[in-house]
N, C-alpha and C. Protein backbone atom coordinates (compact mmCIF):
# COMPACT_ATOMS: atom_id res chain seq x y z
N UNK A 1 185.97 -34.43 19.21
CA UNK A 1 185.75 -33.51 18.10
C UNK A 1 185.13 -34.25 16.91
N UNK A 2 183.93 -33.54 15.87
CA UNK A 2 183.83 -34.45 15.53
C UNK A 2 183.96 -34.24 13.93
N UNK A 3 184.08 -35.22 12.95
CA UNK A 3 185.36 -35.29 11.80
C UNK A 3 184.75 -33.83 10.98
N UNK A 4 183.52 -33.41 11.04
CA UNK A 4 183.09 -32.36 10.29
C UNK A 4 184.04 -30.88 10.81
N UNK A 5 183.87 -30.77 12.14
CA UNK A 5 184.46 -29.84 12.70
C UNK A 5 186.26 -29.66 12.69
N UNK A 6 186.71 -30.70 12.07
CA UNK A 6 187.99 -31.04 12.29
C UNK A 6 188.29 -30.38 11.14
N UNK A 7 187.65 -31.22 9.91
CA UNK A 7 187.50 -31.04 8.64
C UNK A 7 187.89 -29.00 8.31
N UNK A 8 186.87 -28.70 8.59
CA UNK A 8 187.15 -27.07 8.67
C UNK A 8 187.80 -26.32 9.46
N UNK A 9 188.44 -26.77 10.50
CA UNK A 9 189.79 -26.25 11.03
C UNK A 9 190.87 -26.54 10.19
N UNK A 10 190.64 -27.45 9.55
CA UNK A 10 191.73 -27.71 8.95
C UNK A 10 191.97 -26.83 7.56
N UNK A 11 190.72 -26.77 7.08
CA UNK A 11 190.73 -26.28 5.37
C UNK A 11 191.41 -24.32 5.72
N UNK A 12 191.30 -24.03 7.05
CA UNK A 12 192.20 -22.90 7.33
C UNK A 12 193.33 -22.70 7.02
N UNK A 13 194.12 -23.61 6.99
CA UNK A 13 195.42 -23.91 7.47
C UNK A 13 196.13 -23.37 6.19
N UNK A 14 197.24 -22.11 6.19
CA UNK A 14 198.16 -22.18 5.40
C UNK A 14 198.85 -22.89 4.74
N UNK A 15 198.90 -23.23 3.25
CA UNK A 15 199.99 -24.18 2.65
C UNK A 15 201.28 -23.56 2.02
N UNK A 16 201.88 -24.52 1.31
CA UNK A 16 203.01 -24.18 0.17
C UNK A 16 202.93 -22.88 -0.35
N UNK A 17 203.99 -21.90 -0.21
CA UNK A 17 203.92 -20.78 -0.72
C UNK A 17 204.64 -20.88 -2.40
N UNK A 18 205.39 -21.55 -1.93
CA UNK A 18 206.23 -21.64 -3.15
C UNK A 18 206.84 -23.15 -3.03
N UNK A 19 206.05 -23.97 -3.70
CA UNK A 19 206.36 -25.50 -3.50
C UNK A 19 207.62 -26.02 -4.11
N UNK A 20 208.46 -26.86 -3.57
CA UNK A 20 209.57 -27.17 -4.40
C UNK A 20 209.34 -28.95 -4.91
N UNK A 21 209.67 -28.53 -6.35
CA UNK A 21 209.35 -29.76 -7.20
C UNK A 21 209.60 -30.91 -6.79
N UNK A 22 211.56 -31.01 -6.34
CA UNK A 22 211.89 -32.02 -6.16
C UNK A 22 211.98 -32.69 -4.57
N UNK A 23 210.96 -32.10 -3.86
CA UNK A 23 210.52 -32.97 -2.77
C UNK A 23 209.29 -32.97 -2.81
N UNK A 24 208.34 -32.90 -4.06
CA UNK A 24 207.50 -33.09 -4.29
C UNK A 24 206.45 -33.29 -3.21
N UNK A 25 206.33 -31.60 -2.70
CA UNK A 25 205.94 -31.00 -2.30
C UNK A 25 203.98 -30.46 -2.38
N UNK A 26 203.22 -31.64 -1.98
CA UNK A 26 202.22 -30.90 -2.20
C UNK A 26 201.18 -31.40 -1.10
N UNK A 27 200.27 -30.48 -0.84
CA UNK A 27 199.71 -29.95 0.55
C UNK A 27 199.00 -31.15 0.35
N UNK A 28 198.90 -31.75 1.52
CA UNK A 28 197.79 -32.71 2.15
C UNK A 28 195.92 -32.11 2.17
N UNK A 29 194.84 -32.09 1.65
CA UNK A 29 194.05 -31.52 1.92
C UNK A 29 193.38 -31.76 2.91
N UNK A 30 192.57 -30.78 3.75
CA UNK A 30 191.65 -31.08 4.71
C UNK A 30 190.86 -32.11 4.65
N UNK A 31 189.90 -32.37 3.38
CA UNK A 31 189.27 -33.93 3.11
C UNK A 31 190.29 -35.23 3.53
N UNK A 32 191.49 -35.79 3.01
CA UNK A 32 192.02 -36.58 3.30
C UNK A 32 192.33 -36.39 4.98
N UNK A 33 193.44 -34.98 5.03
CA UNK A 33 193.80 -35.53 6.52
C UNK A 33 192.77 -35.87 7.37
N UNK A 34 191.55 -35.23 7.34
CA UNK A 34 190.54 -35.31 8.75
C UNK A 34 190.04 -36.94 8.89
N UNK A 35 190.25 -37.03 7.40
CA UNK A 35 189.65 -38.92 7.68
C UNK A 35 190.69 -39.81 8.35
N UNK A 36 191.73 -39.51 7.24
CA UNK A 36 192.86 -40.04 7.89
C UNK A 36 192.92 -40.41 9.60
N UNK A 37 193.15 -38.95 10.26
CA UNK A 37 193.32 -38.82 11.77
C UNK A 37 191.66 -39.54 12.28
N UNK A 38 191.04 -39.48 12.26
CA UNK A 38 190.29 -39.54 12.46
C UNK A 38 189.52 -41.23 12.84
N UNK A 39 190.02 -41.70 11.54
CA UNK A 39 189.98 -42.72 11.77
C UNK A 39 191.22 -43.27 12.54
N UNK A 40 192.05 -43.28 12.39
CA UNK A 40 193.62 -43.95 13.25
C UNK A 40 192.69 -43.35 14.63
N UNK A 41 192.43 -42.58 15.12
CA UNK A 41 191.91 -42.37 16.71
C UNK A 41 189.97 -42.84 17.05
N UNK A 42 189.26 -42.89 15.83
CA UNK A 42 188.33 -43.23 17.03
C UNK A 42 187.98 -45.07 16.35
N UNK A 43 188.74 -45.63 15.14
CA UNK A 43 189.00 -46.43 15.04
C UNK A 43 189.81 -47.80 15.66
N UNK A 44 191.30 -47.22 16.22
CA UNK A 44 192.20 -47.61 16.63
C UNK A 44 192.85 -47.10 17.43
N UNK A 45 192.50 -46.14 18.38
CA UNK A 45 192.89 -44.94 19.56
C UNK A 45 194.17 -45.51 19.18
N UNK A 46 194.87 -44.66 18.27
CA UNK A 46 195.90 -44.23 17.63
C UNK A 46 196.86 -43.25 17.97
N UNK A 47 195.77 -42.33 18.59
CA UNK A 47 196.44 -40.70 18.43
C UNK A 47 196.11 -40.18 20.04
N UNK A 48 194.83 -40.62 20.21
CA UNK A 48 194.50 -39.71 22.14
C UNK A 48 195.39 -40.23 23.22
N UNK A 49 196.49 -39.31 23.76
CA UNK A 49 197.28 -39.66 24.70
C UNK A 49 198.31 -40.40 23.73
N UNK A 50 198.87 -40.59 22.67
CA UNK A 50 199.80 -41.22 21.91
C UNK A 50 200.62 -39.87 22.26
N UNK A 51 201.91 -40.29 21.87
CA UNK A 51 203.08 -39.55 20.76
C UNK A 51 203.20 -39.98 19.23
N UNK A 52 202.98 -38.77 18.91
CA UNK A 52 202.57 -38.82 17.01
C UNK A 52 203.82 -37.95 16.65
N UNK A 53 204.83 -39.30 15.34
CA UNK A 53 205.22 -38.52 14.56
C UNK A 53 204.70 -38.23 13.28
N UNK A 54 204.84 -36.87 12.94
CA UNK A 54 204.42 -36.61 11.27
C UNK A 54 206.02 -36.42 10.43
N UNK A 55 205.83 -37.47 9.72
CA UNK A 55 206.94 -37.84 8.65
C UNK A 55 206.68 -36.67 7.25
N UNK A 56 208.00 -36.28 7.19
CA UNK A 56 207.56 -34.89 5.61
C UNK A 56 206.18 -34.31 6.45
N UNK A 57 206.56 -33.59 7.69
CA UNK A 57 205.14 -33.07 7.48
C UNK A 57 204.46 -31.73 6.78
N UNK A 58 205.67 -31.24 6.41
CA UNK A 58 205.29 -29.79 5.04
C UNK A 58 204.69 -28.72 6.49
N UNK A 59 203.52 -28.64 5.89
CA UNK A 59 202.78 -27.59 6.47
C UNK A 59 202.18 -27.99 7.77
N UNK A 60 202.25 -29.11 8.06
CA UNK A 60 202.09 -29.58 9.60
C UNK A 60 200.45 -29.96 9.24
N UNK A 61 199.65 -30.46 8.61
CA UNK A 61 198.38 -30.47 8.20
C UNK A 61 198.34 -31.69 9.03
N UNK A 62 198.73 -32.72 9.05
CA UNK A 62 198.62 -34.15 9.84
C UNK A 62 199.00 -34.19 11.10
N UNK A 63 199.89 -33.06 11.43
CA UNK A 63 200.43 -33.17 13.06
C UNK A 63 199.76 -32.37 13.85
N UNK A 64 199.16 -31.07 12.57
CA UNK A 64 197.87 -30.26 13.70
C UNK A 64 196.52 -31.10 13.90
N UNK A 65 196.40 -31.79 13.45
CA UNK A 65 195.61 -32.81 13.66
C UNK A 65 195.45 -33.67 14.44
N UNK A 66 196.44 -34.44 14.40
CA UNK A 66 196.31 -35.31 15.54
C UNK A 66 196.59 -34.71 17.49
N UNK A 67 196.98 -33.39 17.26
CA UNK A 67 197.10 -32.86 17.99
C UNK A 67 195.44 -32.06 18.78
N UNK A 68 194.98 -31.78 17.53
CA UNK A 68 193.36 -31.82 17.65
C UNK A 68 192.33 -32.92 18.07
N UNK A 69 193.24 -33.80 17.64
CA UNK A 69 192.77 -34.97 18.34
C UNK A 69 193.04 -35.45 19.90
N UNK A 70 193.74 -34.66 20.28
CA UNK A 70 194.41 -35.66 21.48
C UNK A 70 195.62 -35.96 21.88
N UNK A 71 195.93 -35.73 21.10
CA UNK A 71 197.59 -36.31 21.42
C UNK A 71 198.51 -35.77 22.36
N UNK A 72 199.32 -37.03 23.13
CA UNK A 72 200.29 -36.93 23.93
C UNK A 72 200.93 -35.38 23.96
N UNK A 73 201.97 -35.43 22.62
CA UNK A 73 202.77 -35.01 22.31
C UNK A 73 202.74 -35.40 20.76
N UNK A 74 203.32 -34.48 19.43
CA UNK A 74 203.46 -34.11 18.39
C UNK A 74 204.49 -33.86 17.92
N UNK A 75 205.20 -34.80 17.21
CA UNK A 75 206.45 -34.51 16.66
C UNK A 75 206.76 -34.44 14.50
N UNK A 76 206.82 -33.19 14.46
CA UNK A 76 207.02 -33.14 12.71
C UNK A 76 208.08 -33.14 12.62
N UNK A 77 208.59 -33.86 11.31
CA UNK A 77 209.96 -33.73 10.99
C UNK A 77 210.01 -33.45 9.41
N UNK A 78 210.38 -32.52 8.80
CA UNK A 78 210.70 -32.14 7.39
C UNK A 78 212.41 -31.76 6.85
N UNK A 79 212.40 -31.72 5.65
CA UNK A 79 213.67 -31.59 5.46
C UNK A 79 213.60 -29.85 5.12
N UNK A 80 212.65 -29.55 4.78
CA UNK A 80 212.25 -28.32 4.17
C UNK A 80 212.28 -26.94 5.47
N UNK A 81 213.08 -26.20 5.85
CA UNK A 81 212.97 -24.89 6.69
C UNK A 81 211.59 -24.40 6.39
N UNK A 82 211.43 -24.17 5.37
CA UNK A 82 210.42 -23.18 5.00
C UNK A 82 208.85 -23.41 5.13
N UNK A 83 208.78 -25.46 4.95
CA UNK A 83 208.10 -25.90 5.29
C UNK A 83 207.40 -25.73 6.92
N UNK A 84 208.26 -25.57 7.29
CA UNK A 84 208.45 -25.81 8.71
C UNK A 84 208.01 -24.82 9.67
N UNK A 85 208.20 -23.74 8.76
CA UNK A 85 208.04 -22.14 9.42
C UNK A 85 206.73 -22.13 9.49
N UNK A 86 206.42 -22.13 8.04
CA UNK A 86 204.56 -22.50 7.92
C UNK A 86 203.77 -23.84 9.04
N UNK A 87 204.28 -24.63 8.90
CA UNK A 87 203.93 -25.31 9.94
C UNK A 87 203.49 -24.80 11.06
N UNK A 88 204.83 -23.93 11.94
CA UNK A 88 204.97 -23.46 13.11
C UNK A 88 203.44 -22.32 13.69
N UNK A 89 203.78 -21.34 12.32
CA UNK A 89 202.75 -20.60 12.12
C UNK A 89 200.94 -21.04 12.36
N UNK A 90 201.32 -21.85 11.35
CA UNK A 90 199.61 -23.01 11.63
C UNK A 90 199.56 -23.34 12.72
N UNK A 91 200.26 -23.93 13.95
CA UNK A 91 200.26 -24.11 14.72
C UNK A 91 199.70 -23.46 15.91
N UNK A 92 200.52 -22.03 15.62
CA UNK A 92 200.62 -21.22 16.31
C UNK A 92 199.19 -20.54 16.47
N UNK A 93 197.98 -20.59 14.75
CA UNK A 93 196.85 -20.17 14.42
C UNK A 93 195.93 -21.31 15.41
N UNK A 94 196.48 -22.60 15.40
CA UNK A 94 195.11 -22.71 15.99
C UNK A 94 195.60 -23.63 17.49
N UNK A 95 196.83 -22.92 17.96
CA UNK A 95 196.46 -22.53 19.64
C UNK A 95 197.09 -24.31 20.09
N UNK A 96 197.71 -24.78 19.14
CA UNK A 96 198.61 -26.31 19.55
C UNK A 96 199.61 -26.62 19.52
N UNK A 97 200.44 -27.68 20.04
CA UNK A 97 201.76 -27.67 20.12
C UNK A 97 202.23 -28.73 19.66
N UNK A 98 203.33 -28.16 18.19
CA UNK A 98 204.17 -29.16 17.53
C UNK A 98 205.48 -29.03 18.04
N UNK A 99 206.23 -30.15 17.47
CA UNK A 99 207.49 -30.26 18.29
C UNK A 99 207.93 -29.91 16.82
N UNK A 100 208.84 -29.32 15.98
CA UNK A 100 209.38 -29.10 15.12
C UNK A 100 210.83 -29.89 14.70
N UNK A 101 211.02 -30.69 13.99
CA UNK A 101 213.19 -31.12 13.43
C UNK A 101 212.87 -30.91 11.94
N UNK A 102 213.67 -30.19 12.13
CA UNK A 102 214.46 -30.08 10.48
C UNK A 102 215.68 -31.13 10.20
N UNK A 103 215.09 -31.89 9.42
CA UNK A 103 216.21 -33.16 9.23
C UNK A 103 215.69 -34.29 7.83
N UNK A 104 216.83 -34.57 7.77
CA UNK A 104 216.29 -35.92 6.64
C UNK A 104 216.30 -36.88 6.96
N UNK A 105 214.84 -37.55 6.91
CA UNK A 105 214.71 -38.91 7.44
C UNK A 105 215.63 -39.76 7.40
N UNK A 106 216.46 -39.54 6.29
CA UNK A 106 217.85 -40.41 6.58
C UNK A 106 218.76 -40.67 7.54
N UNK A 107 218.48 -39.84 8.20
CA UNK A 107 219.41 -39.01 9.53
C UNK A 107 218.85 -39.22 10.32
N UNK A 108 217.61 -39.17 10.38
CA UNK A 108 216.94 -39.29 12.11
C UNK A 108 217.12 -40.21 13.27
N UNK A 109 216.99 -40.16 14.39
CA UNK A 109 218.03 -40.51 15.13
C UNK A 109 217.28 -40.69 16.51
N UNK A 110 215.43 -41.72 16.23
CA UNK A 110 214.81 -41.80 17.83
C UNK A 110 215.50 -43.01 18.08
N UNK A 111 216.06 -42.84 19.75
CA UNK A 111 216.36 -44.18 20.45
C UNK A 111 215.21 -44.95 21.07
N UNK A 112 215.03 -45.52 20.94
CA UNK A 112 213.93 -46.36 22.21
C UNK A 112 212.52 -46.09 21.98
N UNK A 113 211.59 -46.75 22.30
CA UNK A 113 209.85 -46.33 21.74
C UNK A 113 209.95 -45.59 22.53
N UNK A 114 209.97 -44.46 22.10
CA UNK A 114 209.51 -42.93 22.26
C UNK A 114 208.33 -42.63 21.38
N UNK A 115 208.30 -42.87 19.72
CA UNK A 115 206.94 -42.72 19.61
C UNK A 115 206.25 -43.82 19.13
N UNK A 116 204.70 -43.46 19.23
CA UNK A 116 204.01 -44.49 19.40
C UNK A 116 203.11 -44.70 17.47
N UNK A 117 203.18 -43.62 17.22
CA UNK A 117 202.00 -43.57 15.54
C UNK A 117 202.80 -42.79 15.27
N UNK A 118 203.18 -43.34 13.71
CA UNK A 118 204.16 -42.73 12.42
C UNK A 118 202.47 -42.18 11.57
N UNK A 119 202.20 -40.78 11.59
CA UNK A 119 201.61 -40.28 10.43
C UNK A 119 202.21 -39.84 9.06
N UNK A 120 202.17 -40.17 7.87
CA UNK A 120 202.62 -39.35 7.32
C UNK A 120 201.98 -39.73 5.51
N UNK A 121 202.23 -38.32 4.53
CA UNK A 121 201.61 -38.45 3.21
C UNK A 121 203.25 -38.27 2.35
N UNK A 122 203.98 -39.25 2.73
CA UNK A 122 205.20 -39.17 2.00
C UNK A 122 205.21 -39.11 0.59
N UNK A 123 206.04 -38.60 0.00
CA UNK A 123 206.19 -38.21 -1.73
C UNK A 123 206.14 -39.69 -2.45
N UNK A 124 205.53 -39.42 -3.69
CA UNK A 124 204.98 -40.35 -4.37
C UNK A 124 206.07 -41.29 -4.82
N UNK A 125 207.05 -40.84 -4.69
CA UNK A 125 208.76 -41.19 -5.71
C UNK A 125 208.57 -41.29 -7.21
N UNK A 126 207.91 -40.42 -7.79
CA UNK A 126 207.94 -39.91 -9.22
C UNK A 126 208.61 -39.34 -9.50
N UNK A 127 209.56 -38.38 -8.69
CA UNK A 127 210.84 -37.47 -9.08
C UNK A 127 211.89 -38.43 -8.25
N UNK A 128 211.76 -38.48 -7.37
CA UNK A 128 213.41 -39.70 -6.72
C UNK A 128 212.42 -40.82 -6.51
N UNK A 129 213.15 -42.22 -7.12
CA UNK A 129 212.24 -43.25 -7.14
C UNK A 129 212.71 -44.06 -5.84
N UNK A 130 212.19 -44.71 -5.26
CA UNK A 130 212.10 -45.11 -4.20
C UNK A 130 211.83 -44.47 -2.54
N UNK A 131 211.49 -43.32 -3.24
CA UNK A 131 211.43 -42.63 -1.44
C UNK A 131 210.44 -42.73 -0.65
N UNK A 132 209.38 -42.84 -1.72
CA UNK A 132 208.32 -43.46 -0.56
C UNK A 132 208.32 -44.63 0.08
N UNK A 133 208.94 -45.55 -0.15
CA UNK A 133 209.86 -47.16 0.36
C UNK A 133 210.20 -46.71 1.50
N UNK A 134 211.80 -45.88 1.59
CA UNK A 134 212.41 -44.66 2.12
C UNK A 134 211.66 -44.35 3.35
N UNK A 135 210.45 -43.63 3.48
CA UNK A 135 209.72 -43.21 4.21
C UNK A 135 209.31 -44.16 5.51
N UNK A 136 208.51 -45.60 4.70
CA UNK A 136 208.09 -46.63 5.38
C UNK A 136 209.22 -47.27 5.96
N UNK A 137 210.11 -47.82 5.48
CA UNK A 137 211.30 -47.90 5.86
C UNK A 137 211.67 -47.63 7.85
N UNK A 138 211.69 -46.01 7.38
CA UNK A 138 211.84 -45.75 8.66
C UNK A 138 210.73 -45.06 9.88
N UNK A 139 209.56 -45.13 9.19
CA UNK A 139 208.50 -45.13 9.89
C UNK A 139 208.03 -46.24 10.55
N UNK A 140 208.12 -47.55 9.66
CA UNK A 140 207.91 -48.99 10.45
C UNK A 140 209.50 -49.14 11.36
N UNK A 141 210.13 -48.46 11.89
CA UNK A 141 211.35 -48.97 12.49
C UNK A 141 211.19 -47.99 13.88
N UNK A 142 210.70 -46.84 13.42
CA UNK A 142 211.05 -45.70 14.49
C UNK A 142 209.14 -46.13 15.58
N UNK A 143 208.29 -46.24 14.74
CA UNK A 143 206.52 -46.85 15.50
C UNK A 143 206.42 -47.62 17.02
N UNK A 144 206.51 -47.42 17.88
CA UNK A 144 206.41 -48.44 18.54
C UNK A 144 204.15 -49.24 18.11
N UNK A 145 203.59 -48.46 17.79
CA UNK A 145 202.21 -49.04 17.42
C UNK A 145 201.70 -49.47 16.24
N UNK A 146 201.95 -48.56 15.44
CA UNK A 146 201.54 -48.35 14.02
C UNK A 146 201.92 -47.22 13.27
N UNK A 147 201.30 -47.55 11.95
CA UNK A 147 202.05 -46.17 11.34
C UNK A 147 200.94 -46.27 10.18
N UNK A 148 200.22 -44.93 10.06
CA UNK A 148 199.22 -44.27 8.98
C UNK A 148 200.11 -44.03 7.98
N UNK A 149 199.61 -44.04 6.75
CA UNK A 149 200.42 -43.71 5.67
C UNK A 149 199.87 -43.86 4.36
N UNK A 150 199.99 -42.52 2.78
CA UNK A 150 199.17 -42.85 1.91
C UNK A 150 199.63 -42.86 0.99
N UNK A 151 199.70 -44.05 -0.27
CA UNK A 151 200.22 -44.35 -1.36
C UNK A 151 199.38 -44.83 -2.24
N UNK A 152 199.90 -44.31 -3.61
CA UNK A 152 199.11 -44.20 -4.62
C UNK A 152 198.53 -45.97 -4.72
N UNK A 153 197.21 -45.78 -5.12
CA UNK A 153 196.50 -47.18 -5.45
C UNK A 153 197.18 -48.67 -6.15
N UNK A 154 197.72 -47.70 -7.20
CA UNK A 154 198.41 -48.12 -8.40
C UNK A 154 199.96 -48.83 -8.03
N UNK A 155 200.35 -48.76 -6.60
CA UNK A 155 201.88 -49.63 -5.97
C UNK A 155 201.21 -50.22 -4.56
N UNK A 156 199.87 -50.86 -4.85
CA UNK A 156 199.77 -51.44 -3.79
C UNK A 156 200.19 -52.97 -3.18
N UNK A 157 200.28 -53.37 -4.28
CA UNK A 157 201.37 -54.79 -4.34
C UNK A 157 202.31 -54.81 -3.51
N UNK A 158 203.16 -53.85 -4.38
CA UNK A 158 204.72 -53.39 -4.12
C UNK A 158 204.42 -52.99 -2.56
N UNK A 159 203.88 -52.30 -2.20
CA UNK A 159 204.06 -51.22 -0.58
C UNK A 159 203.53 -52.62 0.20
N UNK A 160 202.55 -53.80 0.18
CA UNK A 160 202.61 -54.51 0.93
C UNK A 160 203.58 -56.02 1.33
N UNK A 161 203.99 -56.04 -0.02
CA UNK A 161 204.95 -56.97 -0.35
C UNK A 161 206.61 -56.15 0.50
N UNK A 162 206.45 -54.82 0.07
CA UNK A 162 207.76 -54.14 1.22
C UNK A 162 207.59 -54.44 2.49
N UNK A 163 206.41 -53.96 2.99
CA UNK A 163 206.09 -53.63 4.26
C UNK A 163 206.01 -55.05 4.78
N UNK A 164 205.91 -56.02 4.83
CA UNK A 164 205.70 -57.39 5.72
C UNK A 164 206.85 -57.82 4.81
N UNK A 165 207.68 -58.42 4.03
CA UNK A 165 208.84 -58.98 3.99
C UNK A 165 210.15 -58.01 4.56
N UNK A 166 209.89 -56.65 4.23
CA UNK A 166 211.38 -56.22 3.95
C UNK A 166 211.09 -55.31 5.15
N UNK A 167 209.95 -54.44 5.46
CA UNK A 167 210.34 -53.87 6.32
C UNK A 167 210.21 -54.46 7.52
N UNK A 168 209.57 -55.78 7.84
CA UNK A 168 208.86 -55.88 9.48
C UNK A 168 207.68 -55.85 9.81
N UNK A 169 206.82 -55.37 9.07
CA UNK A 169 205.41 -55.11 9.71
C UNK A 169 205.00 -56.42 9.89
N UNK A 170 204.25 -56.60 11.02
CA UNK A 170 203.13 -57.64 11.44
C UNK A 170 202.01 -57.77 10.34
N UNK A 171 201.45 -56.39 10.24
CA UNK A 171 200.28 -56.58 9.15
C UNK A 171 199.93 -55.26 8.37
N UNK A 172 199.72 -55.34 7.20
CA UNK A 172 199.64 -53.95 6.18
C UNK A 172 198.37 -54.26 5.36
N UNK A 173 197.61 -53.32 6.20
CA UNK A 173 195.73 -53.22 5.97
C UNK A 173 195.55 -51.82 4.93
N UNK A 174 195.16 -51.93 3.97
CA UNK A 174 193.93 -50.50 3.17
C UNK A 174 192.91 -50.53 3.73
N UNK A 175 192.71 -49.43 4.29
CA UNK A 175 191.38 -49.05 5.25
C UNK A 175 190.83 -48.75 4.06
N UNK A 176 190.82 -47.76 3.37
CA UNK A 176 189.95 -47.01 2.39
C UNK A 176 190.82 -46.44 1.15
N UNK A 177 190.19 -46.57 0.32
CA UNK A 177 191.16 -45.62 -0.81
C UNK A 177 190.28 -44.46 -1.27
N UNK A 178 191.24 -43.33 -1.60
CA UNK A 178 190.85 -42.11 -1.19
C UNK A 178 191.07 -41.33 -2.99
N UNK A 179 190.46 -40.12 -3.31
CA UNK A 179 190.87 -39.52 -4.07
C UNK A 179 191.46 -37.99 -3.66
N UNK A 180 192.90 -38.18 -4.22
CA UNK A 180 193.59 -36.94 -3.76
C UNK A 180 193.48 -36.10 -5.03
N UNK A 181 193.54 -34.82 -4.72
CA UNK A 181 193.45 -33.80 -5.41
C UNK A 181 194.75 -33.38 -5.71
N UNK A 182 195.52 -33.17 -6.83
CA UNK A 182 196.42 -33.06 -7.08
C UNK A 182 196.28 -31.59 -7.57
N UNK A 183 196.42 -30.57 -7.09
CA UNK A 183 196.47 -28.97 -7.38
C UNK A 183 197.34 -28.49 -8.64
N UNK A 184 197.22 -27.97 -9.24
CA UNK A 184 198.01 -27.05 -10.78
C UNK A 184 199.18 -26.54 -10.10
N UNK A 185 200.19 -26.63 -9.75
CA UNK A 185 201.12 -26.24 -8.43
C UNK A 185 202.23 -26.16 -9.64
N UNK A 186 203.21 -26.70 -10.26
CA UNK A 186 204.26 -26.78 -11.21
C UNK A 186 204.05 -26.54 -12.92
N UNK A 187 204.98 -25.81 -13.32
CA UNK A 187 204.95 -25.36 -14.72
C UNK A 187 204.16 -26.99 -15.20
N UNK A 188 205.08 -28.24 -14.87
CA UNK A 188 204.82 -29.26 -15.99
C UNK A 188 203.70 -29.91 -16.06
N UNK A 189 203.11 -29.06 -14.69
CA UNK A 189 201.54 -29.72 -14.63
C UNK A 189 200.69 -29.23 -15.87
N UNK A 190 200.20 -30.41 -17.04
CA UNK A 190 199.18 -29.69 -17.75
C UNK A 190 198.27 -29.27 -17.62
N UNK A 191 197.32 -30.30 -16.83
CA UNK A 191 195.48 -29.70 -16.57
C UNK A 191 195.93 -29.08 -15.09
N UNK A 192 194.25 -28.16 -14.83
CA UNK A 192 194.03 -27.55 -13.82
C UNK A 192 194.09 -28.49 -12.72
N UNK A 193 194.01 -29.43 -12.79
CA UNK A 193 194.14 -30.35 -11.30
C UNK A 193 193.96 -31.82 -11.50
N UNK A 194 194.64 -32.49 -10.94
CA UNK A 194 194.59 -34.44 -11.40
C UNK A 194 193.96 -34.91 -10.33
N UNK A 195 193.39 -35.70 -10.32
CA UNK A 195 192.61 -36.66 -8.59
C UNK A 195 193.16 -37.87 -9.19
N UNK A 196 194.29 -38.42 -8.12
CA UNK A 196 195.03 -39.90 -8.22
C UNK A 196 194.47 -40.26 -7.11
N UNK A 197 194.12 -41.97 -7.13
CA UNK A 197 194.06 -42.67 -6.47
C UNK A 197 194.57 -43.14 -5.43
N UNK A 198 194.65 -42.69 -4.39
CA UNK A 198 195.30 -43.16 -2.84
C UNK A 198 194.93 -44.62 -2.02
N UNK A 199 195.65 -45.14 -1.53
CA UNK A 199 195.14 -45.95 -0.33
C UNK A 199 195.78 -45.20 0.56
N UNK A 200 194.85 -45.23 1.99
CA UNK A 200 195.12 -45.15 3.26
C UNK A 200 195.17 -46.64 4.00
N UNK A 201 196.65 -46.51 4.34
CA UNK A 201 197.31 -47.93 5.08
C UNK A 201 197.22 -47.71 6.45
N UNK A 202 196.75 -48.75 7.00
CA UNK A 202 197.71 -48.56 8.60
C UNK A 202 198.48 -50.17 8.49
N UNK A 203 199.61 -49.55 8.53
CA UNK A 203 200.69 -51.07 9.25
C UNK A 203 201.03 -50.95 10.74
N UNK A 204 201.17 -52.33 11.03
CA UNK A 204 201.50 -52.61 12.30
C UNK A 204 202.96 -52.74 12.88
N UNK A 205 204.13 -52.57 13.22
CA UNK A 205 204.82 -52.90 13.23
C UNK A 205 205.09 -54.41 14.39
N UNK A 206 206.07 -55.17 14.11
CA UNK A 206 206.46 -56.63 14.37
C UNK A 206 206.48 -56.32 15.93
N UNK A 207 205.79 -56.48 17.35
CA UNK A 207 206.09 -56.64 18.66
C UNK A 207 205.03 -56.04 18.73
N UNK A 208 204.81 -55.36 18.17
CA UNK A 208 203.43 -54.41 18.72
C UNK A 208 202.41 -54.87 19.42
């Protein structure tokens, strides 16, 4: 498939109906995810014939994807029901199959490399500080390959200095840094829309 065509399957896709603040909650756009996936599979056959989890995957925007891509099998996990429903729905629109858990990554509970690529656009930790740590945490633990993942420009120190001392990774690469669109979504948002600075990581995890 190729990233243009991906690109606009994707910009279909139902989001946040009613976003909740404090899981800071906001839709992945079609521009980012399609590069994202895109690259992790024809970069690093990442995703074709993998098992992909999508970490916080909200609206399933990264797991219908890689599922568009190829993939094994597709596993989202959110803490959010509602998230999830929408997900299902998207899913359901364009004819692919997610595996759905409602759970908090805190909790999660894979035994054994079962999956192979951790996708995910985990929360910034501007409302709970440390959760995007949190995220990597257990995305570099649960990976048996690698794990995609996007954090603001501005903690790139910090996320590589985590990721190879504290969490394990073998190696924590910025492919590209990206501008995300930050949508007018919450009362406390002032302007019509912010574009923050992203890197797109892939880490490796340690055996891989």
């Amino acid at each position: 498939m190729k990233l243009k065509q991906l690109e606009g399957l994707l910009g279909n896709l139902q989001q946040f109906s009613n976003p909740k603040v404090e899981l800071e909650q906001y839709p992945t756009g079609p521009h980012i995810a399609s590069r994202m996936l895109y690259t992790a599979e024809n970069s690093f056959g990442d995703v074709g014939d993998r098992v992909v989890a999508d970490f916080g995957c909200g609206c399933g925007t990264l797991g219908i994807a890689a599922a568009l891509l190829g993939a094994e099998h597709v596993v989202g996990v959110d803490v959010d029901s509602q998230s999830l429903e929408i997900a299902s729905a998207n899913a359901e629109e364009l004819e692919v199959e997610l595996n759905l858990v409602q759970c908090d990554l805190g909790n999660l509970d894979f035994r054994g490399q079962i999956v192979d690529t951790v996708i995910m656009n985990p929360p910034f930790g501007t409302r709970k500080k440390g959760v995007d740590m949190e995220f990597l945490r257990v995305a570099l633990a649960v990976a048996s390959q690698a794990v995609y993942s996007l954090h603001k420009t501005s903690t790139r120190e910090h996320v590589k200095r985590a990721a190879l001392r504290d969490f394990n990774a073998s190696s924590a690469e910025v492919l590209c840094e990206l501008r995300y669109d930050v949508p007018h979504l919450y009362k406390f948002h002032k302007k019509k829309e912010v574009d923050i600075a992203v890197d797109l990581w892939r880490f490796v995890p340690r055996g891989a």
